[in-house]
Protein backbone atom coordinates (compact mmCIF):
# COMPACT_ATOMS: atom_id res chain seq x y z
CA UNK A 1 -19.15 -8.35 -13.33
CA UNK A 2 -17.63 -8.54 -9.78
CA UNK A 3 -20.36 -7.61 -7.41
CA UNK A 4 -18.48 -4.39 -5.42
CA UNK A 5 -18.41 -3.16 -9.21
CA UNK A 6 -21.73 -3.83 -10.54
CA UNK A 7 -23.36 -2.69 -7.10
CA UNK A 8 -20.85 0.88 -7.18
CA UNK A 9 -22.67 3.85 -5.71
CA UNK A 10 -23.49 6.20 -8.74
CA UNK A 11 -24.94 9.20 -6.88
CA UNK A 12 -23.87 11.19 -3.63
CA UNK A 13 -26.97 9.99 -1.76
CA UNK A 14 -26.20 6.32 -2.61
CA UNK A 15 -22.89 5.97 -0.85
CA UNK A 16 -22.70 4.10 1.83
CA UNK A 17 -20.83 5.83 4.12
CA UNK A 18 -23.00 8.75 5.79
CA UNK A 19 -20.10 11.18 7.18
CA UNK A 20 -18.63 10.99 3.66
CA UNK A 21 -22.33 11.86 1.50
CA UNK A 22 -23.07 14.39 4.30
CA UNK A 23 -19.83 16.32 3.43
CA UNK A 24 -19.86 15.95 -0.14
CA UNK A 25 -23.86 16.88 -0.35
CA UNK A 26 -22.87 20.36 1.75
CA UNK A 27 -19.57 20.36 -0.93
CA UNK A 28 -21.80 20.35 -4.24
CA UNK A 29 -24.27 22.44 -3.23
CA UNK A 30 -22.00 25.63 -2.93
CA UNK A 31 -21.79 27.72 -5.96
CA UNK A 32 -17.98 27.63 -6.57
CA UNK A 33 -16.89 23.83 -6.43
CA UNK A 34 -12.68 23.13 -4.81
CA UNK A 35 -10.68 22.57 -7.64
CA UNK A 36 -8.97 19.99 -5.26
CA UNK A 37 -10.29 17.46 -3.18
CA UNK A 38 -8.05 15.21 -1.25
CA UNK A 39 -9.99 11.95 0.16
CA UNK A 40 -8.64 10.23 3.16
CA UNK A 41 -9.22 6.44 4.31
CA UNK A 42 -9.05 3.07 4.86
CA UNK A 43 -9.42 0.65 1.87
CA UNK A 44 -12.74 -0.04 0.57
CA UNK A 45 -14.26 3.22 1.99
CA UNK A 46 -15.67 4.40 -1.24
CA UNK A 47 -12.92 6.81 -1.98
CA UNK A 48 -12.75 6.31 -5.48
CA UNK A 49 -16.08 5.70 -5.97
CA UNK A 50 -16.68 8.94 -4.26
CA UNK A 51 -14.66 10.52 -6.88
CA UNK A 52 -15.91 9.67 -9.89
CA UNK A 53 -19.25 10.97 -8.57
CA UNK A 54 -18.05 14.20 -8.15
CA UNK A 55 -16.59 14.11 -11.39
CA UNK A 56 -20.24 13.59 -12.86
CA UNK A 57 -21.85 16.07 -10.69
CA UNK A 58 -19.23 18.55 -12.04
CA UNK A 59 -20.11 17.64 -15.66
CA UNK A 60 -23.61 16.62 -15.70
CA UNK A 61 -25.86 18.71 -18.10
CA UNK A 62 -28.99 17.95 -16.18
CA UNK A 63 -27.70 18.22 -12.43
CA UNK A 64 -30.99 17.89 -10.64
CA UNK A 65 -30.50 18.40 -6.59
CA UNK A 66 -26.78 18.92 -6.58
CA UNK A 67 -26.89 14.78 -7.86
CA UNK A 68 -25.46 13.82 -11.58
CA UNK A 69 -28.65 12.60 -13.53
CA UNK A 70 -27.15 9.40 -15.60
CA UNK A 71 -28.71 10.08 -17.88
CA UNK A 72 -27.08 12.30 -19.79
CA UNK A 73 -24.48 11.96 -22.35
CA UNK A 74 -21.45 13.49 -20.53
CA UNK A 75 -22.71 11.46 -17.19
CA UNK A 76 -22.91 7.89 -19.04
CA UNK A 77 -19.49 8.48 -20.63
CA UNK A 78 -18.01 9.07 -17.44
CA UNK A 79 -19.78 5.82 -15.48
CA UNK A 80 -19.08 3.57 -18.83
CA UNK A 81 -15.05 4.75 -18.45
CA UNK A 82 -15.51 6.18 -21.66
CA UNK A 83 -14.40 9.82 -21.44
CA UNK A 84 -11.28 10.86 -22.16
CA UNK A 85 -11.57 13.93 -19.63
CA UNK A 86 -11.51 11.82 -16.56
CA UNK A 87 -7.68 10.95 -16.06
CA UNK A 88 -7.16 8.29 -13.56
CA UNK A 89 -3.73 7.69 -12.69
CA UNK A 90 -2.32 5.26 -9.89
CA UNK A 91 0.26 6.35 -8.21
CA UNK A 92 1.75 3.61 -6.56
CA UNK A 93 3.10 2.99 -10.34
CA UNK A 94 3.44 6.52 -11.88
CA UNK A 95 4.66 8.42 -8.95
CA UNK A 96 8.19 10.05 -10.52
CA UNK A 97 8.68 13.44 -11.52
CA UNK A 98 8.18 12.81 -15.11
CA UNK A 99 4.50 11.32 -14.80
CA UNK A 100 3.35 14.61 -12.85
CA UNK A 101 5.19 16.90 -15.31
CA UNK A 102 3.73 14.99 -18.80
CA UNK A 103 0.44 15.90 -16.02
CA UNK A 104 1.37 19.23 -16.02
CA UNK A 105 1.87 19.63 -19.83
CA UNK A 106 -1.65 17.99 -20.34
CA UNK A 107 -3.61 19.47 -18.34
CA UNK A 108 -3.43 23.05 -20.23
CA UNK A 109 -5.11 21.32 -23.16
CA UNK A 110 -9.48 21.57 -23.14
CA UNK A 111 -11.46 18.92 -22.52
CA UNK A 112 -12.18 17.37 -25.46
CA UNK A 113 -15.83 17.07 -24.33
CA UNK A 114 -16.75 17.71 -20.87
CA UNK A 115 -16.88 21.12 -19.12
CA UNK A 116 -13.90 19.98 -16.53
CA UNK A 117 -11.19 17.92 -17.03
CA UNK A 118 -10.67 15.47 -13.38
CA UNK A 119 -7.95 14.09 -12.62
CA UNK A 120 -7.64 11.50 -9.68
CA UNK A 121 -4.68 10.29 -8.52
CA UNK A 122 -4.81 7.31 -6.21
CA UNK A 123 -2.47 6.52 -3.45
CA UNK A 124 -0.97 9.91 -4.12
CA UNK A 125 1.29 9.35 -0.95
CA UNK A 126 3.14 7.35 -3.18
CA UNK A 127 4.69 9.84 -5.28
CA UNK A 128 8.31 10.99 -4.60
CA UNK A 129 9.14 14.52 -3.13
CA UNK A 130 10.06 15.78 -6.56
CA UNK A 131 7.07 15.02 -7.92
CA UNK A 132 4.98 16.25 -4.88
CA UNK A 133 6.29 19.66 -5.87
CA UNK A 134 6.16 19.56 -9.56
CA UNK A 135 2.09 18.27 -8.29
CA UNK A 136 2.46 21.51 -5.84
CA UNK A 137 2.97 24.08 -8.52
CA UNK A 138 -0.31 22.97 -10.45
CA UNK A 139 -2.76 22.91 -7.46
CA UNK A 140 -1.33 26.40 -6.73
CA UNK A 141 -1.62 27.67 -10.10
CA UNK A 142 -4.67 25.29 -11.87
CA UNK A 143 -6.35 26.04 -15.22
CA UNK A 144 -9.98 26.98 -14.84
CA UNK A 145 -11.36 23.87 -16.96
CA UNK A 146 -9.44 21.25 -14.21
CA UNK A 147 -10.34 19.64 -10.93
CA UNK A 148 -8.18 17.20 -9.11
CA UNK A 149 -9.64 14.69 -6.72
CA UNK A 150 -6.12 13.17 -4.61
CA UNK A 151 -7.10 9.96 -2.70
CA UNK A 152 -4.92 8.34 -0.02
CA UNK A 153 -5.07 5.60 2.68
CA UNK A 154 -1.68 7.24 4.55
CA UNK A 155 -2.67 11.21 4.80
CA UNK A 156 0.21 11.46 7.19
CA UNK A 157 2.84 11.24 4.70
CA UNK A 158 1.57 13.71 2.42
CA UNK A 159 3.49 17.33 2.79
CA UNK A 160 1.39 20.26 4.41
CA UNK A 161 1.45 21.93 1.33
CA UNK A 162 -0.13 19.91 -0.86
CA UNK A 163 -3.24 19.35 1.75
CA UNK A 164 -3.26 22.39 2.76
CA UNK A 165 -4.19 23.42 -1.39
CA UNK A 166 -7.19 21.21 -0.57
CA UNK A 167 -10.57 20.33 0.67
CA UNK A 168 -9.96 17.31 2.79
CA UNK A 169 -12.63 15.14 3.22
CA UNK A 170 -12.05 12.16 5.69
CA UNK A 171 -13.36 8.51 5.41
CA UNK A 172 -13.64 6.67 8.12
CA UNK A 173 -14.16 2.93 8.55
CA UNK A 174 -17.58 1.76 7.96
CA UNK A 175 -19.71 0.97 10.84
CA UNK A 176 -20.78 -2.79 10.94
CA UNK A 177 -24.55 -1.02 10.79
CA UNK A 178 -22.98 1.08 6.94
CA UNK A 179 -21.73 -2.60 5.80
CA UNK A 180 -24.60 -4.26 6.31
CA UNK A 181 -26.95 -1.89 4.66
CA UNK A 182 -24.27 -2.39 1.66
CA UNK A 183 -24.26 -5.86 1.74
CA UNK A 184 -28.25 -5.71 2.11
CA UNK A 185 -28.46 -3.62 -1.63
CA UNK A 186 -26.35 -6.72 -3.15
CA UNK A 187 -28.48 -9.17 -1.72
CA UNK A 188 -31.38 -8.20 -3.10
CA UNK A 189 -29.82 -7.27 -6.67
CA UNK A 190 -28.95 -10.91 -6.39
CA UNK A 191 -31.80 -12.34 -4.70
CA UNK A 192 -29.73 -13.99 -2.81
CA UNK A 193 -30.88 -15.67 0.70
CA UNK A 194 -29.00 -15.39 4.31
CA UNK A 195 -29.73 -14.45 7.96
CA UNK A 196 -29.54 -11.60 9.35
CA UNK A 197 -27.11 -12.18 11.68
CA UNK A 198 -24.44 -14.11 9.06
CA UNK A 199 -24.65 -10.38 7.17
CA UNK A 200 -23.74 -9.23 10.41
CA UNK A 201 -20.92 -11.99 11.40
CA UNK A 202 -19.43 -10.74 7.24
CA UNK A 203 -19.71 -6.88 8.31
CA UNK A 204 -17.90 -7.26 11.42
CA UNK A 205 -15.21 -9.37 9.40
CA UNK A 206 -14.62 -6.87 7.03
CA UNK A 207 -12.90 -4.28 9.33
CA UNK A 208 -14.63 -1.39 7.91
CA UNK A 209 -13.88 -2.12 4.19
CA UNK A 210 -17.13 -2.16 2.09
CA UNK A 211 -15.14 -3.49 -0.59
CA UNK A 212 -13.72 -6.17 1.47
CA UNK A 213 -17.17 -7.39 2.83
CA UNK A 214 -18.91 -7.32 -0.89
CA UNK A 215 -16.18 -9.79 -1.91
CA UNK A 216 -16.94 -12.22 0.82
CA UNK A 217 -20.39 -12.06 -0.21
CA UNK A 218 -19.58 -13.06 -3.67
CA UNK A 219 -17.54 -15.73 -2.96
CA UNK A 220 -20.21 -17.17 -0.80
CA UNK A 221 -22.62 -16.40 -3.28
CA UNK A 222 -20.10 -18.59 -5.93
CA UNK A 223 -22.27 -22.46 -4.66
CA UNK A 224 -25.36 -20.89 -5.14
CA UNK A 225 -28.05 -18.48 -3.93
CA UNK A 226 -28.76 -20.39 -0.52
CA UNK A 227 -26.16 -19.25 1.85
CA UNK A 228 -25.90 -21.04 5.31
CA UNK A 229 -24.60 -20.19 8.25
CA UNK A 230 -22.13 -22.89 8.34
CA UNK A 231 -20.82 -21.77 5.04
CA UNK A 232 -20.19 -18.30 6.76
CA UNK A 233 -18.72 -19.43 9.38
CA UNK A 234 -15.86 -21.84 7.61
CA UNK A 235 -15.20 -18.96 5.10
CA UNK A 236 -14.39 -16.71 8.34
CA UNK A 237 -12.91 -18.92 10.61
CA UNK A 238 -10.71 -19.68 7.68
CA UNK A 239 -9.17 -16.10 7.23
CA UNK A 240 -12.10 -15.34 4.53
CA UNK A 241 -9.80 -17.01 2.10
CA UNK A 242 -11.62 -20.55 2.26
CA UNK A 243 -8.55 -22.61 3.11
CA UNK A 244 -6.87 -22.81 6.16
CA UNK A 245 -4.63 -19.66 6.89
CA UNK A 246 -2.39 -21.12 10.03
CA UNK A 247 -1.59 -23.97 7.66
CA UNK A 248 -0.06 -22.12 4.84
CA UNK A 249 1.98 -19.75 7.11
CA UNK A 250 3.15 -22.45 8.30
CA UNK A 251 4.55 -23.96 5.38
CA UNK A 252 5.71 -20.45 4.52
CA UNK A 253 7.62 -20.49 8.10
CA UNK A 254 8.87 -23.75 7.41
CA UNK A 255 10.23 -23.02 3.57
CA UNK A 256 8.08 -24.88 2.23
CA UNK A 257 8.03 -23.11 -0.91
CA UNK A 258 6.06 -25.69 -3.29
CA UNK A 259 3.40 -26.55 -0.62
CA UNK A 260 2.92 -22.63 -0.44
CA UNK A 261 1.99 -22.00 -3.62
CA UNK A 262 0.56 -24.53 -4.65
CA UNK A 263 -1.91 -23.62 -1.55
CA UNK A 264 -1.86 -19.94 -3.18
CA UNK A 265 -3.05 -21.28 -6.66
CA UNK A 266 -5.27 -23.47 -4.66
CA UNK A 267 -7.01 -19.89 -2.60
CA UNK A 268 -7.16 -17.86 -5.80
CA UNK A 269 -8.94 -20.04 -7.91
CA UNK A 270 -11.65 -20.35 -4.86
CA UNK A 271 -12.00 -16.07 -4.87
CA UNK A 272 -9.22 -15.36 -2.97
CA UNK A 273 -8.03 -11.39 -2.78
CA UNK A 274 -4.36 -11.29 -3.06
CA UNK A 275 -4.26 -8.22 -0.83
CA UNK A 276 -6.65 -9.10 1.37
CA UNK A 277 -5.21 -12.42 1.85
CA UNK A 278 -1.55 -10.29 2.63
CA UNK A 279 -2.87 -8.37 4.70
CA UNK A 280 -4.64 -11.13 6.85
CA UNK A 281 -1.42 -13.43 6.69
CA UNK A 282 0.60 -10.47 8.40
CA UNK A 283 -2.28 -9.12 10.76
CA UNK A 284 -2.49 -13.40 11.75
CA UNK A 285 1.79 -13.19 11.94
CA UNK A 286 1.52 -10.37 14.12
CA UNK A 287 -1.18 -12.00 16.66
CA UNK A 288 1.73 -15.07 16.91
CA UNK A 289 4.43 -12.46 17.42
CA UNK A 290 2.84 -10.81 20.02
CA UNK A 291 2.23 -13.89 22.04
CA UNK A 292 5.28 -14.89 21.89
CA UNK A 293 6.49 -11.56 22.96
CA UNK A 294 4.24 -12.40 25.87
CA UNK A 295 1.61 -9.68 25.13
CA UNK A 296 -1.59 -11.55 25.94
CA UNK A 297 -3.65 -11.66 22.89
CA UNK A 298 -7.62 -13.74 22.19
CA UNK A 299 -5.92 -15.50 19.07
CA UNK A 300 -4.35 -18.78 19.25
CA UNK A 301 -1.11 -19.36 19.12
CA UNK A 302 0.85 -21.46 16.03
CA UNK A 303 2.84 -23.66 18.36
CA UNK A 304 5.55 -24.42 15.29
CA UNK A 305 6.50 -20.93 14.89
CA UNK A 306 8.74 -20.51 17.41
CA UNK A 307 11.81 -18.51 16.59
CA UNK A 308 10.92 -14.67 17.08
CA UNK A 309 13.68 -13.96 14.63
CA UNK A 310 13.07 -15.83 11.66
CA UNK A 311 9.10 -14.86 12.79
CA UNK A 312 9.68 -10.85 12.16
CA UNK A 313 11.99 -11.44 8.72
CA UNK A 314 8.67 -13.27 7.80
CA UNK A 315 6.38 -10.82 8.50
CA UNK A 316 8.88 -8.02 7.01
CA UNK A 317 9.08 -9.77 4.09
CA UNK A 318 5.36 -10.34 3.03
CA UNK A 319 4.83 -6.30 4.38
CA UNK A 320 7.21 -5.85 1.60
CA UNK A 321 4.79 -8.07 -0.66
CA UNK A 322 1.83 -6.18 0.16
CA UNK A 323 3.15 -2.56 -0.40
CA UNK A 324 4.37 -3.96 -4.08
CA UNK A 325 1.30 -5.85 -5.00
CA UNK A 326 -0.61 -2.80 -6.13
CA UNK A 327 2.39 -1.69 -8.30
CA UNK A 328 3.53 -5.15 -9.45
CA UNK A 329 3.45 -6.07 -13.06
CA UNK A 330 2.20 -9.50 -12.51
CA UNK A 331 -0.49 -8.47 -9.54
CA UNK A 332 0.73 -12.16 -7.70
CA UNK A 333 4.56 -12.03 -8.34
CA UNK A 334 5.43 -10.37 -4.77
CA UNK A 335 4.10 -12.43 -2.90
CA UNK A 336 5.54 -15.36 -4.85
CA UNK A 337 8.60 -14.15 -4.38
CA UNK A 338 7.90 -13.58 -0.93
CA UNK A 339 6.64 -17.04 -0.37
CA UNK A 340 9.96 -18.47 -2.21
CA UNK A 341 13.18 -16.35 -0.32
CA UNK A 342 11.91 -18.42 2.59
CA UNK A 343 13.83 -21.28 1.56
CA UNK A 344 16.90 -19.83 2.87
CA UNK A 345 16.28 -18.10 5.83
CA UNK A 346 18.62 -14.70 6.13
CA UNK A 347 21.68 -15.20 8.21
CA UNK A 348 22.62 -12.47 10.05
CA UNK A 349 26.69 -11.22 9.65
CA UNK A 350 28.43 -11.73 13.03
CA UNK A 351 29.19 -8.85 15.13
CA UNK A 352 32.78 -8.63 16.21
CA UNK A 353 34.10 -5.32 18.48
CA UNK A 354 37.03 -2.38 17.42
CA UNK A 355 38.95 -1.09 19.93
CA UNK A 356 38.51 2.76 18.95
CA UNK A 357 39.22 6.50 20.17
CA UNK A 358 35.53 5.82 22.04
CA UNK A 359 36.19 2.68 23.51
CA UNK A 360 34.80 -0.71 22.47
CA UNK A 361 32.52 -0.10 19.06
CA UNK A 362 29.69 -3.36 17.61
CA UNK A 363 27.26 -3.92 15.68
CA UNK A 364 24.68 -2.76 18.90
CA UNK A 365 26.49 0.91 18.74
CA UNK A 366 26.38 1.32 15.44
CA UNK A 367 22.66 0.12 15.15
CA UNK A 368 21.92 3.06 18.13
CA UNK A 369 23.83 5.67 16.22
CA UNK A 370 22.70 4.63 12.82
CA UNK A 371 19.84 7.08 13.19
CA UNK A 372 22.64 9.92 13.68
CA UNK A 373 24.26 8.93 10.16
CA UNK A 374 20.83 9.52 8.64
CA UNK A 375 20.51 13.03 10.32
CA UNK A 376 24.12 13.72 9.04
CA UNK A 377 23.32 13.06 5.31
CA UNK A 378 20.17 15.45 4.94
CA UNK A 379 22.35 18.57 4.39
CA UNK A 380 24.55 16.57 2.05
CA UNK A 381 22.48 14.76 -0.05
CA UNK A 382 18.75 14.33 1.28
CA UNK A 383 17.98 12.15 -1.79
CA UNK A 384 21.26 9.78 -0.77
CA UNK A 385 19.67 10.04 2.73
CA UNK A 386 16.27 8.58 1.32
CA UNK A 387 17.99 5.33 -0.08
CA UNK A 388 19.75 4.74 3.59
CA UNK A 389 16.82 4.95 5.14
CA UNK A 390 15.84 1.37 2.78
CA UNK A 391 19.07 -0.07 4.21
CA UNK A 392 19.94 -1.44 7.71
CA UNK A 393 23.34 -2.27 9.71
CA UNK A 394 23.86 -6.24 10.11
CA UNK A 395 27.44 -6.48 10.21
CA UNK A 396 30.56 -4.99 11.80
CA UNK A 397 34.31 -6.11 11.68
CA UNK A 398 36.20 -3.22 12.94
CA UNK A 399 36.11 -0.93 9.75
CA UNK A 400 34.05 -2.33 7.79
CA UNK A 401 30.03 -1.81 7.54
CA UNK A 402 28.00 -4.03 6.39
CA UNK A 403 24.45 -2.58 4.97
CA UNK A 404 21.55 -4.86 3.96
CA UNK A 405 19.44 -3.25 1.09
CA UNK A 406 16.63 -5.02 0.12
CA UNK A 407 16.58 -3.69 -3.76
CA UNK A 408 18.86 -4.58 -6.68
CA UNK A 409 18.59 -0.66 -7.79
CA UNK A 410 19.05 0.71 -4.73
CA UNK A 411 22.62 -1.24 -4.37
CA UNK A 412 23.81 -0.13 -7.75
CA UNK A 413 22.90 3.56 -6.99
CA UNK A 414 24.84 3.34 -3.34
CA UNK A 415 27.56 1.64 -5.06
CA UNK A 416 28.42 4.65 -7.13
CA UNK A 417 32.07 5.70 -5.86
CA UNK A 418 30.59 8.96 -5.13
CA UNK A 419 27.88 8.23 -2.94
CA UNK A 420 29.54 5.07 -1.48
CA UNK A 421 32.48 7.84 -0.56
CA UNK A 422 30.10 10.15 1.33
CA UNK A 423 28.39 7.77 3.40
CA UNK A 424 31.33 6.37 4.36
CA UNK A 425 32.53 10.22 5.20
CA UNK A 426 29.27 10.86 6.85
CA UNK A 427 29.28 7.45 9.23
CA UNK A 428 33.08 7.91 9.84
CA UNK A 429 32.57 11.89 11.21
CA UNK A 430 29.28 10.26 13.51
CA UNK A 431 30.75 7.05 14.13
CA UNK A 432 34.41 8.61 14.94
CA UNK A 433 35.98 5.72 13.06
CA UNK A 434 37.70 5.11 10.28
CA UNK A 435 34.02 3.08 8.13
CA UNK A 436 34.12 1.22 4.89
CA UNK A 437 31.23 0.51 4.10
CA UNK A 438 29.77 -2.57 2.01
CA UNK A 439 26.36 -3.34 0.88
CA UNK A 440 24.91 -6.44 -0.11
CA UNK A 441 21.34 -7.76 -1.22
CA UNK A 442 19.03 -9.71 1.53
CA UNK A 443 17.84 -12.46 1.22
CA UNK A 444 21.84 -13.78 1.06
CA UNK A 445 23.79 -15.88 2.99
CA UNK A 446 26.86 -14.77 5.19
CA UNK A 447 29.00 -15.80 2.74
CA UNK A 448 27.73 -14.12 -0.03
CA UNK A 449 27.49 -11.12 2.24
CA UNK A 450 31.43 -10.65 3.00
CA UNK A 451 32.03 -11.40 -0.67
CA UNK A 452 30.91 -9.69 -3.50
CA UNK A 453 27.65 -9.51 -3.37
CA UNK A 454 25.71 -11.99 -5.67
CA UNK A 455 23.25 -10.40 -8.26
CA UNK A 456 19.44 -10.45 -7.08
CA UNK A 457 16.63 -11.46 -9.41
CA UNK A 458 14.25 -9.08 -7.67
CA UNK A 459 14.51 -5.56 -10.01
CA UNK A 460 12.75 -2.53 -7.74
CA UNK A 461 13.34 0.75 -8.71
CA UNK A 462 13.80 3.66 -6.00
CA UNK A 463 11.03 5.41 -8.03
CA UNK A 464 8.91 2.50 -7.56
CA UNK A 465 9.72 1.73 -3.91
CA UNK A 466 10.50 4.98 -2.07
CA UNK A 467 11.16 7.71 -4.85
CA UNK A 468 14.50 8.63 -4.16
CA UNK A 469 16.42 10.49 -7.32
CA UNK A 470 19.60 10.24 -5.94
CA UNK A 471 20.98 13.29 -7.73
C-alpha cells in the first residue's frame, strides 16, 4: 500500500495540519453538526482525508471525545471503503446536471446502515452552473439523514450561494515544521533511516503538499531503508521525478516526441507522479519564460528554448494536460497527447487589415475588442458565451474571423447554423463590420485553418472541460 495511504490520518487529532484539527475539534464538539462543510486548499492538505473523518465521527456508535473510535462496526466500514452510505463522487468527471440530479433523487433514500448518509464531492468547482444550482436546491432544502462535505482547491470559482449554505473550513499549505512531523510518523512505521535535515530539504520541496512530500519519501525509500543525503539531493535537484527535468522539456520544446516519452515511461516506472511531474514541468517552463521576459528569477535558464512564442503554446498546452489528467480515462493520455502535438508547432493565421466605417480594422483590434463580443453574448445566450470564452481570435482577412478552439465538441456545437449565426451577429454589432466567422481546431496548420477544418483526434466534451450546455 502506497505510504500517504497506509499512513492516512484516521482521527481529528491525528491530522497533520493544526489550523484544520483545531477547527474541526471546535466543529464536532457542538451539539448540532453543519449538514455542509465546504473544505478549501491546496493539494495534499488533507482535505479528503479530513472528510472521511468527519464522516466517522458523525456515524460512530462509540464516539469517545468528539473522535470516531475504529472500532466499531459502522467506523471500520467507513475506513475499509466498505459502506455504501459514504458517496464519493469526483467532480472533475461527473460535474453535469444529470450526475447532481440522479444525487438529488438518491439522496431521499435511508442509509442503508449508518445514521447519515455523506456525500463528498471533490473538486466541486468543477461542476457546470446548471448543476451548481440543481447542487443549490439540495443544500437549501437537505433531508435530515444527509451531510455533504464539498472539497475544492479553487474556492474562488464557486458561486456565493453555494458557500454561503456552508461551513467553510480553510486549509492552508503545510508548514515545512507540519511536513516534517508527517514525514517523521512514516519513518518510523517504516523504520526507515535519514537525517534530520534531508526530512527537512523533502518538506521544503513539497510546497506545502503532505501528499506530495510522503511520495518522495517512498520513492526514496524504493533502494532500501538507508537513505543518504546524496540520494535526496539528486531526487530534488532532479525535479523529484529522478531523471533530469530540463532535458525532457527540452525534447518536448524541440518535438521530439519519441525521446519524450520514452523519457515519460522511463520517470513512471521509477515513482514518478503524473501530476506532480505536470505541474513541475510548467512551474520549471514558467521560471524560463520569465527570464526571458527579463524578470530576474534564482533558476537557471534553458539556453535552447528560445522562442517566447512557441515557449507559452508549450506551457498552454501541458496546463491543458494537467487540468485533464484528473478526469482522463487513461490517467497518462493528456499529457501524451500533449507531449506529441509538439511535432508541429501551431502556426499562427496572418493578419491582414479592412478598410471599414472605423478606419483600419486587424487582428490586434479585434483581439482588444474580443472581450466586448463576450460581454455582448451574456444576454443572448450565456451558455454560447461560455464556449467563446474556450476560443481565441488568430486570424483576420477583412470579413472573415478566424477562431481557434481547442476541443473537437466545442467546434461542432459553435458550428451549429444557429449559434454560428449569432456570434457572427453579436461580433458584427461590436465589431461594426460585416464578420463571418470560422472556427478551426489547434494544433493545425495555416492551411488547414483557411480550409475546412481537418477532424481532431482529441474528443473533450464541454461538460468535461468547462460545462457549457449550450441550450
Amino acid at each position: 500500500m502506497a505510504y500517504y495511504l497506509k499512513y492516512r490520518p484516521q482521527k481529528i487529532s491525528q491530522l497533520d495540519l493544526e489550523s484544520a484539527r483545531q477547527t474541526l475539534s471546535e466543529v464536532l464538539k457542538a451539539k448540532e453538526v453543519p449538514h455542509a462543510f465546504l473544505f478549501s486548499g491546496p493539494k495534499g492538505t488533507g482535505k479528503t482525508s479530513s472528510a472521511r473523518i468527519v464522516a466517522k465521527a458523525v456515524n460512530c456508535l462509540k464516539l469517545k471525545d468528539n473522535e470516531p473510535c475504529n472500532q466499531c462496526d459502522n467506523c471500520k466500514l467507513i475506513t475499509e471503503g466498505r459502506s455504501m452510505d459514504i458517496i464519493e463522487i469526483d467532480a472533475a468527471s461527473n460535474r453535469g446536471i444529470d450526475d447532481i440530479r440522479e444525487l438529488r433523487d438518491k439522496i431521499k433514500l435511508t442509509p442503508s446502515s449508518l445514521k447519515y448518509k455523506i456525500y463528498i464531492i471533490d473538486e466541486v468547482h468543477m461542476l457546470t452552473n446548471e448543476a451548481f444550482n440543481a447542487l443549490l436546491k439540495t443544500l437549501e432544502e437537505p433531508p435530515k439523514h444527509a451531510k455533504f462535505v464539498l472539497c475544492t482547491t479553487q474556492a474562488e470559482k464557486l458561486p456565493g450561494t453555494i458557500v454561503s449554505r456552508c461551513l467553510v473550513v480553510k486549509f492552508n499549505k503545510a508548514s515545512i515544521k507540519e511536513i516534517k512531523a508527517a514525514l517523521l510518523k512514516v519513518v518510523k512505521g517504516e523504520k526507515l533511516k535519514i537525517k534530520d535535515e534531508d526530512l527537512i530539504k523533502i518538506s521544503q520541496e513539497a510546497d506545502g503538499s503532505f501528499r506530495d512530500a510522503v511520495k518522495v519519501l517512498e520513492q526514496l525509500a524504493a533502494s532500501g531503508k538507508v537513505i543518504s543525503s546524496k540520494k535526496v539531493s539528486q531526487v530534488i535537484e532532479r525535479g523529484m521525478v529522478g531523471r533530469n527535468l530540463d532535458e525532457w522539456l527540452l525534447m518536448i520544446y524541440k518535438g521530439e516526441a519519441k525521446t519524450a516519452l520514452d523519457w515519460l515511461s522511463e520517470a513512471l516506472k521509477e515513482g514518478a507522479d503524473i501530476s506532480q511531474l505536470t505541474v513541475e514541468a510548467v512551474n520549471r517552463l514558467r521560471q524560463v519564460l520569465l527570464g526571458r521576459l527579463g524578470v530576474e528569477t534564482k533558476a537557471e535558464e534553458i539556453k535552447e528554448i528560445d522562442q517566447v512564442e512557441k515557449l507559452i503554446q508549450l506551457i498552454e498546452r501541458l496546463m491543458r494536460a494537467g487540468r485533464e489528467i484528473k478526469g482522463a480515462v487513461i490517467e497518462i493520455l493528456p499529457l501524451e497527447l500533449a507531449i506529441a502535438t509538439t511535432n508541429k508547432p501551431v502556426k499562427p493565421v496572418k493578419e491582414q487589415k479592412l478598410t471599414t466605417k472605423t478606419g483600419k480594422l486587424g487582428l490586434d483590434e479585434v483581439v482588444d475588442k474580443w472581450p466586448e463580443v463576450l460581454a455582448a453574448m451574456r444576454p443572448h445566450n450565456h451558455s454560447l458565451e461560455a464556449l467563446l470564452r474556450a476560443t481565441r481570435p488568430v486570424g483576420f482577412d477583412g470579413q472573415g474571423l478566424v477562431l481557434e478552439v481547442f476541443y473537437k465538441f466545442h467546434k461542432e456545437r459553435l458550428e451549429v447554423d444557429r449559434y454560428r449565426q449569432l456570434v457572427e451577429e453579436v461580433a458584427s454589432k461590436v465589431l461594426v463590420a460585416p464578420i463571418r466567422v470560422k472556427f478551426y481546431l489547434s494544433q493545425k496548420t495555416e492551411k488547414v485553418a483557411k480550409e475546412k477544418f481537418a477532424k481532431d483526434d482529441i474528443i473533450k466534451t464541454a461538460e468535461e472541460v468547462f460545462g457549457a450546455e449550450v441550450s
